[in-house]
C-alpha atoms as a PDB file:
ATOM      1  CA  UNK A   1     130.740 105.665  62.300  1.00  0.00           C
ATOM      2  CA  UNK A   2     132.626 105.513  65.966  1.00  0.00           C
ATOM      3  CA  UNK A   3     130.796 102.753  68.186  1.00  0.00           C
ATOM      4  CA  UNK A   4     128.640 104.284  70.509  1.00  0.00           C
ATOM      5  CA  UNK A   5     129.724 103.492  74.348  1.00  0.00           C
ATOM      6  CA  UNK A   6     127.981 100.930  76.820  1.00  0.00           C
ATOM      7  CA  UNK A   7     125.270 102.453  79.032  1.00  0.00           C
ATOM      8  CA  UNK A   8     124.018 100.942  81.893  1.00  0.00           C
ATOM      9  CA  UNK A   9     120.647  98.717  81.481  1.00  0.00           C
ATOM     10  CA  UNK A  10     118.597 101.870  83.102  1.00  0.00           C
ATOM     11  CA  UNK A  11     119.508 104.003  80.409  1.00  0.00           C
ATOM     12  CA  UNK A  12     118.688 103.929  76.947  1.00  0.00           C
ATOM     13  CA  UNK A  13     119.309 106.146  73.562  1.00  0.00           C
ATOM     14  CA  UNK A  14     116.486 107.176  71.850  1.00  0.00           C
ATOM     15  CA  UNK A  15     116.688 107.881  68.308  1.00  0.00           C
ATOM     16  CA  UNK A  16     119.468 109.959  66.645  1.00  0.00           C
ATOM     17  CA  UNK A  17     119.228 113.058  68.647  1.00  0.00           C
ATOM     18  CA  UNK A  18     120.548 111.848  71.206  1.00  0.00           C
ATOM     19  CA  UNK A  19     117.880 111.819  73.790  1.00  0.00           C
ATOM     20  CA  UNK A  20     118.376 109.631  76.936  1.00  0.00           C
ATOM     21  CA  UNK A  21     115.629 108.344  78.878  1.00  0.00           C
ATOM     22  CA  UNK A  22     116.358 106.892  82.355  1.00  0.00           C
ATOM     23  CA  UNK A  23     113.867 103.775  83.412  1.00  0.00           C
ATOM     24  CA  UNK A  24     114.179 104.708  87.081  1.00  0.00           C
ATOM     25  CA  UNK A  25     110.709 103.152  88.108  1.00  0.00           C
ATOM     26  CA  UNK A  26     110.569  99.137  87.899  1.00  0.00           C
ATOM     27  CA  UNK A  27     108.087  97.378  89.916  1.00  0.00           C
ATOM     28  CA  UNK A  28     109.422  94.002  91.166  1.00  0.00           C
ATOM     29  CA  UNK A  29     108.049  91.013  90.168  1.00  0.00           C
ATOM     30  CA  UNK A  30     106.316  90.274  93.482  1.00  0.00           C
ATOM     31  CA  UNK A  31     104.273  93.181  92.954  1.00  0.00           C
ATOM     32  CA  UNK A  32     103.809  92.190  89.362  1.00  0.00           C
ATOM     33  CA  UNK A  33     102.543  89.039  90.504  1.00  0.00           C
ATOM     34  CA  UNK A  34     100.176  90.425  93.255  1.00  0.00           C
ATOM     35  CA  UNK A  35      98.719  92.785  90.425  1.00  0.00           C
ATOM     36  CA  UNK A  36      98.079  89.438  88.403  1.00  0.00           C
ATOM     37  CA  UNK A  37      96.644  87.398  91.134  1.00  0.00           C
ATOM     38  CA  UNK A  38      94.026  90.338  92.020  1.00  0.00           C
ATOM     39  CA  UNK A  39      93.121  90.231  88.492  1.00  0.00           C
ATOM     40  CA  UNK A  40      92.800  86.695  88.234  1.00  0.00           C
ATOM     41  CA  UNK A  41      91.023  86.427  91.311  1.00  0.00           C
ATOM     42  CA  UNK A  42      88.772  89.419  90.516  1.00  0.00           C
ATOM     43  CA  UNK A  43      87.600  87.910  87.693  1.00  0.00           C
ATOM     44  CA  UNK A  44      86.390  84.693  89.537  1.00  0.00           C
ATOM     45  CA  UNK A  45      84.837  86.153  92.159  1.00  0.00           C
ATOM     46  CA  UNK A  46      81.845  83.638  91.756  1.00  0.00           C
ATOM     47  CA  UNK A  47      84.100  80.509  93.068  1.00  0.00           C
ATOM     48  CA  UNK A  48      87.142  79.882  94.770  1.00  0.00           C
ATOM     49  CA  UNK A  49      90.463  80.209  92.748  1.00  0.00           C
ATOM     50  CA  UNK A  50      93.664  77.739  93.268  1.00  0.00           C
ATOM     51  CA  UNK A  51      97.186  79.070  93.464  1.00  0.00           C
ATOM     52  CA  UNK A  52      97.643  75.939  91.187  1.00  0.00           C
ATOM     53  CA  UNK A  53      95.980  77.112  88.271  1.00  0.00           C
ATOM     54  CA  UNK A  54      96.693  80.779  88.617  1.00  0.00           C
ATOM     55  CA  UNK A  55     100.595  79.454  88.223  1.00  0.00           C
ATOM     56  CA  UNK A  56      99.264  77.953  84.987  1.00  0.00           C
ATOM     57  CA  UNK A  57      97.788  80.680  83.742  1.00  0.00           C
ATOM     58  CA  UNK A  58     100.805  83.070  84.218  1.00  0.00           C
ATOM     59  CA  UNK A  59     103.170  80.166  84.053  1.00  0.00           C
ATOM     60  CA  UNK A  60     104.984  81.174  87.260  1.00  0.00           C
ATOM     61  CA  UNK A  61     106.394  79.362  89.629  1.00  0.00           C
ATOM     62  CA  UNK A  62     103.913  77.854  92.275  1.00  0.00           C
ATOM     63  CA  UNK A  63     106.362  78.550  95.412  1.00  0.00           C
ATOM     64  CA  UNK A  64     107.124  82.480  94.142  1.00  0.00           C
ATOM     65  CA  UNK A  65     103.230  82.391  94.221  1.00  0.00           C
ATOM     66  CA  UNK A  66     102.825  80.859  97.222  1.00  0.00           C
ATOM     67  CA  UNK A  67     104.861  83.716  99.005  1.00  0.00           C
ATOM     68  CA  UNK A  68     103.062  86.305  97.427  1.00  0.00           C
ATOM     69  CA  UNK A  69      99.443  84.974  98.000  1.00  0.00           C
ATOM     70  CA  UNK A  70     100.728  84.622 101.787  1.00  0.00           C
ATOM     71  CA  UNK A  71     101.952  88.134 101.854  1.00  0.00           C
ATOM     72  CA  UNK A  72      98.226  89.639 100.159  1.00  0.00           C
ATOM     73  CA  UNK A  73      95.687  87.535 102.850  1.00  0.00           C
ATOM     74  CA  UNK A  74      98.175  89.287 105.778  1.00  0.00           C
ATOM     75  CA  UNK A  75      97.705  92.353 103.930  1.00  0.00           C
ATOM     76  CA  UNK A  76      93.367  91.912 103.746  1.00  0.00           C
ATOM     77  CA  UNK A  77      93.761  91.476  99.814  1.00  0.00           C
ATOM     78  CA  UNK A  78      92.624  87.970  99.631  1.00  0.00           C
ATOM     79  CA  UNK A  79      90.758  85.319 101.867  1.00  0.00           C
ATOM     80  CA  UNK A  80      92.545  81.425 101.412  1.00  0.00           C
ATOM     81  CA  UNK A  81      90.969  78.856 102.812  1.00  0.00           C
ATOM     82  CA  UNK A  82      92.973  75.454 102.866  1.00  0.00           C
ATOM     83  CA  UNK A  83      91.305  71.712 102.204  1.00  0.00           C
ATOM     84  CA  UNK A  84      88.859  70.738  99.906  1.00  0.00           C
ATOM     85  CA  UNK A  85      86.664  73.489  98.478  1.00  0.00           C
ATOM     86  CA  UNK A  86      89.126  75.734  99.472  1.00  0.00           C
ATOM     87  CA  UNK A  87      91.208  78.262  97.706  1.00  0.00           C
ATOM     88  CA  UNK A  88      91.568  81.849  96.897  1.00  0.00           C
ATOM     89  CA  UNK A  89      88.923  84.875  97.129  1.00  0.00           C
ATOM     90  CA  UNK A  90      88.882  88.358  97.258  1.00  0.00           C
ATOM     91  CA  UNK A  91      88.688  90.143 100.636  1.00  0.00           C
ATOM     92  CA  UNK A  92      87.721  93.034  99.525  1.00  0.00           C
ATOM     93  CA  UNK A  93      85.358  95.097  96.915  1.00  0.00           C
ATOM     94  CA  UNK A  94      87.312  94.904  93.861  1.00  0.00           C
ATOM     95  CA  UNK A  95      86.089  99.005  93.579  1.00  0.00           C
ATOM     96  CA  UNK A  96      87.604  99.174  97.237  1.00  0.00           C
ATOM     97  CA  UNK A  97      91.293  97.825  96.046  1.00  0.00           C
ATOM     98  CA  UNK A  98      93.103 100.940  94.535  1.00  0.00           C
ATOM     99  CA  UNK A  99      95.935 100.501  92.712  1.00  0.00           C
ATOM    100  CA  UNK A 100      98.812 102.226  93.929  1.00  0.00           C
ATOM    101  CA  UNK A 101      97.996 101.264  97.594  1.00  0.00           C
ATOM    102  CA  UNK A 102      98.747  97.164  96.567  1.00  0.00           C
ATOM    103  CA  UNK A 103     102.183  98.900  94.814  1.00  0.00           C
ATOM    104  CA  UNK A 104     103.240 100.729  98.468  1.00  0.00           C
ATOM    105  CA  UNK A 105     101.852  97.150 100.326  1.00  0.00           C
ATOM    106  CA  UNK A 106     103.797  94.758  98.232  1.00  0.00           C
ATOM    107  CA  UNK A 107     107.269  97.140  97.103  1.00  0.00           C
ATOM    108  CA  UNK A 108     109.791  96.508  99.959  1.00  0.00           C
ATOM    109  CA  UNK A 109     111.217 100.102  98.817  1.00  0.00           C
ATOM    110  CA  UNK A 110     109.429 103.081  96.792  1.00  0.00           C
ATOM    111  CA  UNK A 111     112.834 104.748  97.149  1.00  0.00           C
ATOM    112  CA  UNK A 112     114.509 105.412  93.639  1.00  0.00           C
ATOM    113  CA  UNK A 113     117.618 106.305  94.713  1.00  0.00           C
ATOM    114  CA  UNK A 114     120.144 105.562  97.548  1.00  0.00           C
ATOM    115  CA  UNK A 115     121.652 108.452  98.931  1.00  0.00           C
ATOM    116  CA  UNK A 116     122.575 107.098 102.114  1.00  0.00           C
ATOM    117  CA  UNK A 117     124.021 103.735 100.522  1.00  0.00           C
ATOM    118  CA  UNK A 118     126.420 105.856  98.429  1.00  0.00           C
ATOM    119  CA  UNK A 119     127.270 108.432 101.129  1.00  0.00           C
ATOM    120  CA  UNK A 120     126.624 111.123  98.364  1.00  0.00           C
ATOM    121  CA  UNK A 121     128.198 114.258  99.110  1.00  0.00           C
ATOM    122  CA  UNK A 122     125.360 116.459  98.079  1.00  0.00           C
ATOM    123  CA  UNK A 123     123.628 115.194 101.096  1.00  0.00           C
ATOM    124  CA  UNK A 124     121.882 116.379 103.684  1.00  0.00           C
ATOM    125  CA  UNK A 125     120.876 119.010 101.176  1.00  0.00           C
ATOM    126  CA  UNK A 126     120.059 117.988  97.722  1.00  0.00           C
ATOM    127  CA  UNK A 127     116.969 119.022  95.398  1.00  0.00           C
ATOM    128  CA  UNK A 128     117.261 115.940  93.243  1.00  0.00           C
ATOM    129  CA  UNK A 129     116.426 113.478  95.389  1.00  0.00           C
ATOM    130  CA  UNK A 130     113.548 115.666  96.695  1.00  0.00           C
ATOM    131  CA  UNK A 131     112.105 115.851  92.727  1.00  0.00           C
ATOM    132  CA  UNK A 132     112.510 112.080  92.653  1.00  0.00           C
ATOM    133  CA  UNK A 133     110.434 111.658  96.175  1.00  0.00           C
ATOM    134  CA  UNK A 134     107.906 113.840  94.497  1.00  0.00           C
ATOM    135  CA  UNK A 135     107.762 111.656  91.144  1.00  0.00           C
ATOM    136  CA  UNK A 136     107.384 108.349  93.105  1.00  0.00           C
ATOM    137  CA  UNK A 137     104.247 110.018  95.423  1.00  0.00           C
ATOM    138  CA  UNK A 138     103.002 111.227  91.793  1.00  0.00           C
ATOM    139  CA  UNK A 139     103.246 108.034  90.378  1.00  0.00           C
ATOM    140  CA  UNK A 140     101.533 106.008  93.770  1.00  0.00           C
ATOM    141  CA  UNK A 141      98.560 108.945  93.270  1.00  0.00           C
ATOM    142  CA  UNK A 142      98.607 108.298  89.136  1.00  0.00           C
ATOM    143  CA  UNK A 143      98.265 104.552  90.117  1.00  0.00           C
ATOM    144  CA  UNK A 144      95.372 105.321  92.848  1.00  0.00           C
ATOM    145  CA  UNK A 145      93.520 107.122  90.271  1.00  0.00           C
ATOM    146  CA  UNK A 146      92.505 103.328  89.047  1.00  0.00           C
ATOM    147  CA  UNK A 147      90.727 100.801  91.453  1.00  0.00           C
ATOM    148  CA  UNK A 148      90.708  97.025  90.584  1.00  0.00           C
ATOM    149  CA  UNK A 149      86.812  97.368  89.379  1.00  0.00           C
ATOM    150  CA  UNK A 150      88.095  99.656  86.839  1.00  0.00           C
ATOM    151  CA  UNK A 151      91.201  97.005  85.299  1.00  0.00           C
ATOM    152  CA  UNK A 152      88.148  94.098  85.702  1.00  0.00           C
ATOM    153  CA  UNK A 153      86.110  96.644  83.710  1.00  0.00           C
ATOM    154  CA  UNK A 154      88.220  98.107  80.826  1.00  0.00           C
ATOM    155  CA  UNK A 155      87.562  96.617  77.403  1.00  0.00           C
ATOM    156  CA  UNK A 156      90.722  94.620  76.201  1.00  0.00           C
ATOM    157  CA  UNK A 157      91.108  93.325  79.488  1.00  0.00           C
ATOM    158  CA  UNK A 158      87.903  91.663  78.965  1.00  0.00           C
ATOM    159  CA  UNK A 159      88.963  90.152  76.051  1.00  0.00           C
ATOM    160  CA  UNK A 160      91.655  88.518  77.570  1.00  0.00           C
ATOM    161  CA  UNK A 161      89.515  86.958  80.065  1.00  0.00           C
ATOM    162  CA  UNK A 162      87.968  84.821  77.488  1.00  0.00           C
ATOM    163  CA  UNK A 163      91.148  83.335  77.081  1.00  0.00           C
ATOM    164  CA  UNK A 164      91.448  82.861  81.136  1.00  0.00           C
ATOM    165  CA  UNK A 165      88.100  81.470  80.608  1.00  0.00           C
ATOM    166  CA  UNK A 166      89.690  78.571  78.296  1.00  0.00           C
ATOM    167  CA  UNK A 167      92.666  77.797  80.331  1.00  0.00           C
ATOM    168  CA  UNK A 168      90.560  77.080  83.382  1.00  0.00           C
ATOM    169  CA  UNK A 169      88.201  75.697  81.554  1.00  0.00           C
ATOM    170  CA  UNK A 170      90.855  72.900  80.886  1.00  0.00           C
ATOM    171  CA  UNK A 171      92.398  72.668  84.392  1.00  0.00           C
END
């Protein structure tokens, strides 16, 4: 059986027909971490959370935090308050935070490919990039479909907020 050839890390083979799928859309981890923090935060809304033990919780590092906590209060995500008593709260109704509008705030680019960085010579005119344009507004819209009442809400996340419950519990 021949060796089958490297492929890129975007692209993998799916099964033995053959069938390629292409991961264009990643979210960075900033955004990743944003999404976590609202959900952290959303769930305490009764008391003021520190960037200390949401690190803890999602073991990530405190300064990557830090920047991304900074970066959400500019945005009107989150209120901070420094000094004792202070901390971390929501700025917002979590049924007022959609989804895919934290995902545009906190993504420096939605763009999934880089025609202009590869001087591609199907510019100005090509129909690909316009499909991808489309499937990254389709995705933002899929995303804005789901508010961050309705993540706080949803069943197994629930569950899992026992286990927050623990951890900061133990802080």
């Amino acid at each position: 059986m021949p060796a089958r050839p490297l492929m890129p890390s975007h692209v993998q083979l799916l099964g033995t027909a053959g069938l390629l799928y292409i991961r264009l859309m990643r979210l960075t981890r900033f955004t990743d971490y944003a999404l976590r923090v609202l959900l952290f935060v959303g769930r305490n809304r009764d008391r003021n959370c520190t960037m200390s033990e949401i690190a803890a919780y999602y073991q990530i590092s405190l300064e990557h935090l830090r920047k991304v906590v900074h970066k959400m209060a500019k945005l009107g995500y989150l209120n901070t308050s420094r000094g004792k008593g202070g901390g971390i709260v929501l700025a917002r109704n979590p049924a007022a935070i959609h989804i895919g509008d934290v995902i545009v705030a906190m993504e420096e680019d939605m763009n999934i490919i880089d025609c202009h960085g590869m001087e591609c010579v199907l510019l100005p005119g090509c129909s690909l990039k316009t499909a991808l344009e489309r499937g990254a507004r389709m995705f933002v819209a899929a995303m804005n479909e789901f508010t961050l009442a309705d993540l706080l809400a949803n069943r197994g996340m629930k569950k899992q907020f026992r286990n927050l419950d623990i951890v900061v519990q133990s802080c």
